[in-house]
N, C-alpha and C. Protein backbone atom coordinates (compact mmCIF):
# COMPACT_ATOMS: atom_id res chain seq x y z
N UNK A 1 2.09 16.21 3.83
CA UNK A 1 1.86 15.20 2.82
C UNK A 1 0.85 15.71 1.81
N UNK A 2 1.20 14.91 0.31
CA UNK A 2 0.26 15.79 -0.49
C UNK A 2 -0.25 14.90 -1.30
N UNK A 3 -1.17 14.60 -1.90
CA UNK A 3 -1.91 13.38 -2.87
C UNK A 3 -2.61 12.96 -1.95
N UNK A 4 -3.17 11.77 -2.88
CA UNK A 4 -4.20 10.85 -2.43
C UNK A 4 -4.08 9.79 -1.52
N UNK A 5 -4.82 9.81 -0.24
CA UNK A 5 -4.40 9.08 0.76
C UNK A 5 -4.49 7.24 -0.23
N UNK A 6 -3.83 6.59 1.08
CA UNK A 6 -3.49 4.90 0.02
C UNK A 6 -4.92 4.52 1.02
N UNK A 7 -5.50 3.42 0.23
CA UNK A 7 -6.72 2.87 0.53
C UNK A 7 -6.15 1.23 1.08
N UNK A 8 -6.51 0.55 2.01
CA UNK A 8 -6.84 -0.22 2.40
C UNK A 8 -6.44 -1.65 1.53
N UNK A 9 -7.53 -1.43 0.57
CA UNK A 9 -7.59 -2.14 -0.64
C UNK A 9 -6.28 -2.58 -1.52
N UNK A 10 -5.58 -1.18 -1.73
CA UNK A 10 -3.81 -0.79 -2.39
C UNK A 10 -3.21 -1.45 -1.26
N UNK A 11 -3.11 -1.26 -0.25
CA UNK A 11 -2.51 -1.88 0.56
C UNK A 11 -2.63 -3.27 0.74
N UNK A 12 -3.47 -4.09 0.45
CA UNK A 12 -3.65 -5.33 0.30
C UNK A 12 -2.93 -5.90 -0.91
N UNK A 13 -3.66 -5.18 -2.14
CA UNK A 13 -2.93 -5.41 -3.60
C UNK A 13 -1.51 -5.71 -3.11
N UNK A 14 -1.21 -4.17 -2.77
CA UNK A 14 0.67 -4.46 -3.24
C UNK A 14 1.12 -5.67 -2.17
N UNK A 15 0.32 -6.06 -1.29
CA UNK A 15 1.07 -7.44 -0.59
C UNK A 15 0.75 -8.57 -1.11
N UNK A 16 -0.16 -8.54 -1.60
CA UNK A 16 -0.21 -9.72 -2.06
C UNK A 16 1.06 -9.71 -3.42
N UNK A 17 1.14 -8.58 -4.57
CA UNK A 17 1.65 -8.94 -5.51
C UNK A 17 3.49 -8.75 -5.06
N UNK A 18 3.65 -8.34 -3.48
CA UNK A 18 4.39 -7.92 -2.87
C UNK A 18 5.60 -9.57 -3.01
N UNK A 19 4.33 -10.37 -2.82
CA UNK A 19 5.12 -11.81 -2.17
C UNK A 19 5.88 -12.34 -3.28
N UNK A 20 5.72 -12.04 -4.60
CA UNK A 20 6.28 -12.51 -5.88
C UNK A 20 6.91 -11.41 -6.69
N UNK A 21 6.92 -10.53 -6.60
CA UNK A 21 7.67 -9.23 -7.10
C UNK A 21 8.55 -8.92 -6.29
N UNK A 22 9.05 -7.44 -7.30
CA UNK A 22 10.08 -6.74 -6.48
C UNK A 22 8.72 -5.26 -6.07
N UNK A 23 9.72 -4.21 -5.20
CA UNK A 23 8.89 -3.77 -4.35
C UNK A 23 8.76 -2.58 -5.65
N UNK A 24 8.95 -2.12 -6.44
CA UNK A 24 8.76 -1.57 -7.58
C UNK A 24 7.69 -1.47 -8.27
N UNK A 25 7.60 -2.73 -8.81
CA UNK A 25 6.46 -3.52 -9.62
C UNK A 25 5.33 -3.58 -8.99
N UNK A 26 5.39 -4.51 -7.67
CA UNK A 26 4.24 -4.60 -7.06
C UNK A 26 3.64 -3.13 -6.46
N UNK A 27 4.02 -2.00 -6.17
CA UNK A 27 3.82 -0.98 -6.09
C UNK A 27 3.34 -0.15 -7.37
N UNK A 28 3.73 -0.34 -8.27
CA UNK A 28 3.25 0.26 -9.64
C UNK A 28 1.31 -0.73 -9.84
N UNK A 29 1.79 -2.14 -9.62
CA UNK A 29 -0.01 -2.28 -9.99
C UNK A 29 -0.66 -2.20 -9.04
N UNK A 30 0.01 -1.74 -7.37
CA UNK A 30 -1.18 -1.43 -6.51
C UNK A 30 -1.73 -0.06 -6.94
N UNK A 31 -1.11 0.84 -7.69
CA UNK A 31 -1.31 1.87 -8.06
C UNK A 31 -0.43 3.28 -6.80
N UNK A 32 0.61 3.04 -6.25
CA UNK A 32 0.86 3.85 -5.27
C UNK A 32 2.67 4.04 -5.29
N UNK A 33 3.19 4.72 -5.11
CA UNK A 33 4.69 5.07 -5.17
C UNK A 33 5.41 3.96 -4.48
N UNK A 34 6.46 4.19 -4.91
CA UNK A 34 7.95 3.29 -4.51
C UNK A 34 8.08 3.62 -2.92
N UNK A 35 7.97 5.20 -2.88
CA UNK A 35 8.15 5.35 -1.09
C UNK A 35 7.20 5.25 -0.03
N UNK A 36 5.74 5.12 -0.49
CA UNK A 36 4.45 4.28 0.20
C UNK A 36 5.01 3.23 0.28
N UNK A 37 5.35 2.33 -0.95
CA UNK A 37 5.65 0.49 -0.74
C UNK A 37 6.58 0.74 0.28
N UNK A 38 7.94 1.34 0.50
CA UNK A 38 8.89 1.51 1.28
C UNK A 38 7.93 1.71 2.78
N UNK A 39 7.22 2.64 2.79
CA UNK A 39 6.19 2.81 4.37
C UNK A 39 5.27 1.49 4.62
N UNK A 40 4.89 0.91 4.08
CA UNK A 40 4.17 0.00 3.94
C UNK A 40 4.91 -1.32 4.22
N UNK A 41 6.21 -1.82 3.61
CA UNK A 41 7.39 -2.47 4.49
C UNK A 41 7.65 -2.40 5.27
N UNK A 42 7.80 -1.39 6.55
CA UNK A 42 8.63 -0.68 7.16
C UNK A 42 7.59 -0.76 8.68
N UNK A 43 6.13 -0.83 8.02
CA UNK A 43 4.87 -1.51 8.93
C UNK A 43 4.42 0.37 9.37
N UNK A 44 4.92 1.57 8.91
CA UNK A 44 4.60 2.63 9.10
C UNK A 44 3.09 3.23 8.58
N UNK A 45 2.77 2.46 7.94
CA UNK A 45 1.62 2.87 6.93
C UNK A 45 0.40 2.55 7.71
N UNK A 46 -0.72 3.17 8.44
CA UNK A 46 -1.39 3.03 9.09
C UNK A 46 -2.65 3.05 8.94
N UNK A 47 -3.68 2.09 9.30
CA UNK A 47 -4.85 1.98 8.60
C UNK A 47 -5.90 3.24 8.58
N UNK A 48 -6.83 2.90 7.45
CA UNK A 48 -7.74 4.27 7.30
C UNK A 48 -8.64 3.99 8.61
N UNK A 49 -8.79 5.20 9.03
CA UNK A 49 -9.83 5.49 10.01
C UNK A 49 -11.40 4.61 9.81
N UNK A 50 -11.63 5.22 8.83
CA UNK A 50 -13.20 5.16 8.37
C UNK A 50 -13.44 3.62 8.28
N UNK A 51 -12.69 2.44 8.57
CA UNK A 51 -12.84 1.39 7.91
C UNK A 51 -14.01 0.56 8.46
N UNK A 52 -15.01 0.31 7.78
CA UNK A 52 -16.34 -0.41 8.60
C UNK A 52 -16.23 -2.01 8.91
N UNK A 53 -16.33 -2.18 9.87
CA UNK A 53 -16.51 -3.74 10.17
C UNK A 53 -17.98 -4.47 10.55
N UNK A 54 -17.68 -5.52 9.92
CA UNK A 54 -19.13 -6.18 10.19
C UNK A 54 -19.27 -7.32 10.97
């Protein structure tokens, strides 16, 4: 794999804008490709390590 890993954050975006779009769109303003949104559907997309909880 090559680019920039998807953040947490993108992953939230595109679901939320997920619920009223097509998977295209809402993928274009999370800022991340058509075949992330496709991994990210698909429930393959797996959270970042580093993520801090409080």
């Amino acid at each position: 794999m090559s680019g920039k890993h998807i953040t947490d954050q993108q992953v939230r975006l595109y679901m939320t804008h997920r619920a009223s779009q097509p998977q295209i769109t809402a993928a274009a303003k999370a800022g991340i490709s058509e075949r992330s949104a496709r991994r990210i559907d698909q429930q393959d997309h797996k959270p970042a390590k580093n993520t801090l909880t409080l």
